[in-house]
N, C-alpha and C. Protein backbone atom coordinates (compact mmCIF):
# COMPACT_ATOMS: atom_id res chain seq x y z
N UNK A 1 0.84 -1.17 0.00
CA UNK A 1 0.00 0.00 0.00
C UNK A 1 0.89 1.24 0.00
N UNK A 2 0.16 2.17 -0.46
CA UNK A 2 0.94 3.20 -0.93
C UNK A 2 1.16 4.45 0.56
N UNK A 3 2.30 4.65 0.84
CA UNK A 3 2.23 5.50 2.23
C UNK A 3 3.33 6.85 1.59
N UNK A 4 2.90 7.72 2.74
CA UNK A 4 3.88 8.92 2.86
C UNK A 4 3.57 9.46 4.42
N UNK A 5 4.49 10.73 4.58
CA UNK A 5 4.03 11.10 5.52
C UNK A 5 4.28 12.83 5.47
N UNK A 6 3.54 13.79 5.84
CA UNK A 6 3.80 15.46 5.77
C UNK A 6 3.89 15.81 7.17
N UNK A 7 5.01 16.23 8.09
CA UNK A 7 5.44 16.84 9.44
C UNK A 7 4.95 15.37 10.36
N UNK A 8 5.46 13.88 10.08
CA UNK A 8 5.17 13.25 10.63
C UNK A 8 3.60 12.84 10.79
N UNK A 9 2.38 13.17 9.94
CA UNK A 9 1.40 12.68 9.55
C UNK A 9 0.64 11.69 8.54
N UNK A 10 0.35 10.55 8.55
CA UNK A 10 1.10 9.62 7.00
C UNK A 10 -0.82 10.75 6.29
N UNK A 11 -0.19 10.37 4.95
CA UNK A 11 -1.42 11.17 4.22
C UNK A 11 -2.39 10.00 3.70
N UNK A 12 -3.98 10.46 3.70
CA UNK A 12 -4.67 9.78 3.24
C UNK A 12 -4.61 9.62 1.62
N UNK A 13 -5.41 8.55 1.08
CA UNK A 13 -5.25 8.17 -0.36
C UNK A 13 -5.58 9.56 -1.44
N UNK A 14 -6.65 10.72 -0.60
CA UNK A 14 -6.87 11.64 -1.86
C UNK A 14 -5.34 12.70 -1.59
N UNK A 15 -4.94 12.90 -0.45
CA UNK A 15 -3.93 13.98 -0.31
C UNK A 15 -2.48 13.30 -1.40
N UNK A 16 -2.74 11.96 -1.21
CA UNK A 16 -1.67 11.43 -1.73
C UNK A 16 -1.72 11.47 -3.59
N UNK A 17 -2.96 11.21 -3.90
CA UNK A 17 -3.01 11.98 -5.34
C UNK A 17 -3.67 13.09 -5.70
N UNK A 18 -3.55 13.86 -5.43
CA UNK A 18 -3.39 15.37 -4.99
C UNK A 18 -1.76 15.75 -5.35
N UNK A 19 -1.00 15.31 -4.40
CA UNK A 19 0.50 15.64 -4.58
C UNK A 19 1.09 14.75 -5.38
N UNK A 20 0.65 13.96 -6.06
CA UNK A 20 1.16 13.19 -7.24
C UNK A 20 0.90 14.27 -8.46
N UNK A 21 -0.26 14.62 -8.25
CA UNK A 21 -0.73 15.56 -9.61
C UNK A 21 0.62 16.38 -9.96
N UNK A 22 0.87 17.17 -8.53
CA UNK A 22 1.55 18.01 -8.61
C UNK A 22 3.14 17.92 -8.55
N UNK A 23 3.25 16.98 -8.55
CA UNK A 23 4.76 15.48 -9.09
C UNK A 23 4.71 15.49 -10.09
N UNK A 24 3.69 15.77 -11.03
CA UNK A 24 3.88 15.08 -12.40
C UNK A 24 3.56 14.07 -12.42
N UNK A 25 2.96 12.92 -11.79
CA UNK A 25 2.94 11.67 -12.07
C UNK A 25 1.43 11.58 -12.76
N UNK A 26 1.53 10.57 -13.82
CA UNK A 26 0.21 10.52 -14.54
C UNK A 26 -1.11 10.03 -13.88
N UNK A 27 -2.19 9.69 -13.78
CA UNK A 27 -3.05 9.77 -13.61
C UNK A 27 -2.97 7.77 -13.49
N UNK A 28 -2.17 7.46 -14.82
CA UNK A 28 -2.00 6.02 -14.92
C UNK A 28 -1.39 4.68 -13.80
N UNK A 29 -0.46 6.16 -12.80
CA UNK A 29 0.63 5.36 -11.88
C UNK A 29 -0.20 5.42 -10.70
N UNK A 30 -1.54 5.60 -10.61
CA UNK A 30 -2.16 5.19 -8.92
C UNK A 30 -1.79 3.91 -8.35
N UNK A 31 -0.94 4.54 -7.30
CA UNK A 31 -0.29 3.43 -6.65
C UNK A 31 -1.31 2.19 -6.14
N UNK A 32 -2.14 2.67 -6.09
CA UNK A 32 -3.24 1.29 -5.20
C UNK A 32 -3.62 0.69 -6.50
N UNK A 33 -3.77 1.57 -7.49
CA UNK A 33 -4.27 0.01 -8.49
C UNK A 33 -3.05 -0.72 -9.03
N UNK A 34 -2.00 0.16 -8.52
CA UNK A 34 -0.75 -0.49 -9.47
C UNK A 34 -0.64 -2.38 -8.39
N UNK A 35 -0.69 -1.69 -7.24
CA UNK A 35 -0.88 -2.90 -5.90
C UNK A 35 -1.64 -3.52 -5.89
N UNK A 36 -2.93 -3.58 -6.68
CA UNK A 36 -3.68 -4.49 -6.56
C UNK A 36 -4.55 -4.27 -5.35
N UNK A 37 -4.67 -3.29 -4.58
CA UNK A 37 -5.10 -2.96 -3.61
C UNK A 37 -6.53 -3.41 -3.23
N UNK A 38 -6.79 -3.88 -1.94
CA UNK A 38 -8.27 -4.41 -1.77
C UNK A 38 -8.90 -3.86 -1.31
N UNK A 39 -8.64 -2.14 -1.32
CA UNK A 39 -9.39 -1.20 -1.17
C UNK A 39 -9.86 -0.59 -2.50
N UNK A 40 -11.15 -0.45 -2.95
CA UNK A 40 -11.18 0.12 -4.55
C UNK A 40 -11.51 1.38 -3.61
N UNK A 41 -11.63 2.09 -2.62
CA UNK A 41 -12.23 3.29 -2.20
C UNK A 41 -10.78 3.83 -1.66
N UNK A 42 -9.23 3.46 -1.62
CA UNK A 42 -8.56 3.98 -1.69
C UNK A 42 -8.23 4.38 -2.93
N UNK A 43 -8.50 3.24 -4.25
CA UNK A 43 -7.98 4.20 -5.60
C UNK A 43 -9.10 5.00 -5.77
N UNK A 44 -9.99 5.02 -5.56
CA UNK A 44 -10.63 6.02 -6.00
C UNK A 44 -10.74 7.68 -5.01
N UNK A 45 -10.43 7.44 -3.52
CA UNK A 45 -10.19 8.57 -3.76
C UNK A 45 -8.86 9.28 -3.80
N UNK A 46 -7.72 8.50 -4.25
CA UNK A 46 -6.70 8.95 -5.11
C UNK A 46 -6.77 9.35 -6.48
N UNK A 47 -7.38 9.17 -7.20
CA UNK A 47 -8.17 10.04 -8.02
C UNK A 47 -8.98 11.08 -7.95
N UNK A 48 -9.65 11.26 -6.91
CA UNK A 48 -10.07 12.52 -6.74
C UNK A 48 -9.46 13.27 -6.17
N UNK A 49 -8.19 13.09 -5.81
CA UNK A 49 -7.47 14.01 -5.27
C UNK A 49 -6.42 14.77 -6.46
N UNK A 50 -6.52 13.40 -7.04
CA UNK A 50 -5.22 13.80 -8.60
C UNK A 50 -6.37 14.69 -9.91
N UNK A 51 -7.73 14.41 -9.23
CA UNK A 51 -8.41 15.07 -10.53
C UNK A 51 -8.89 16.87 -9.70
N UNK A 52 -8.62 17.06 -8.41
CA UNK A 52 -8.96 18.16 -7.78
C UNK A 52 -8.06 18.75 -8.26
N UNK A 53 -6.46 18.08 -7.87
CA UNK A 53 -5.39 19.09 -8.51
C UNK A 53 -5.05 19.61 -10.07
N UNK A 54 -5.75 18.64 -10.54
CA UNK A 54 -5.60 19.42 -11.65
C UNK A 54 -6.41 20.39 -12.09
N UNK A 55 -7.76 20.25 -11.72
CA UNK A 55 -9.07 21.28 -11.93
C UNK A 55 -8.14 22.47 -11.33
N UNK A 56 -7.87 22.24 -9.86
CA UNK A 56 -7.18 23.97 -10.04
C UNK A 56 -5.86 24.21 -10.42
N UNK A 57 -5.63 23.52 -10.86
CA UNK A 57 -4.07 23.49 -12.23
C UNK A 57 -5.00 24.65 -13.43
N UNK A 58 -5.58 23.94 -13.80
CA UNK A 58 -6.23 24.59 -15.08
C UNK A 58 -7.14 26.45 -14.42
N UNK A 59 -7.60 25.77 -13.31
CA UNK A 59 -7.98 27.82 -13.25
C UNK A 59 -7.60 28.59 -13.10
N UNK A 60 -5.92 27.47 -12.64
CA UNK A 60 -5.09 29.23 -12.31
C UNK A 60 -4.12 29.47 -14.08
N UNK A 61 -4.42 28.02 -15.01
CA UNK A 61 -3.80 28.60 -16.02
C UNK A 61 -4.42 29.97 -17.06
């Protein structure tokens, strides 16, 4: 499973693609489906975190 952590806090699945967005990493590399993960409600809301960041990617372009 996919972990991090910000000031010693590990981040949930949307914060975590959220800051992927903003990595650059594609939309394709969600770590939980890459894992096979037996959470489908962690990839998904790693996607909504990677599709928030980009919505305001685009309003501030």
């Amino acid at each position: 499973m996919a972990t991090a952590e910000l000031h010693g806090n590990k981040l949930r699945p949307f914060e975590l693609g959220y800051q992927a967005f903003k990595n650059g990493t594609p939309l394709t590399q969600n770590p939980y489906q890459l894992e096979k993960d037996t959470s489908p409600v962690s990839m998904q809301r790693w996607i909504e975190g990677w599709n928030k960041a980009q919505r305001e990617a685009w309003r501030k372009a």
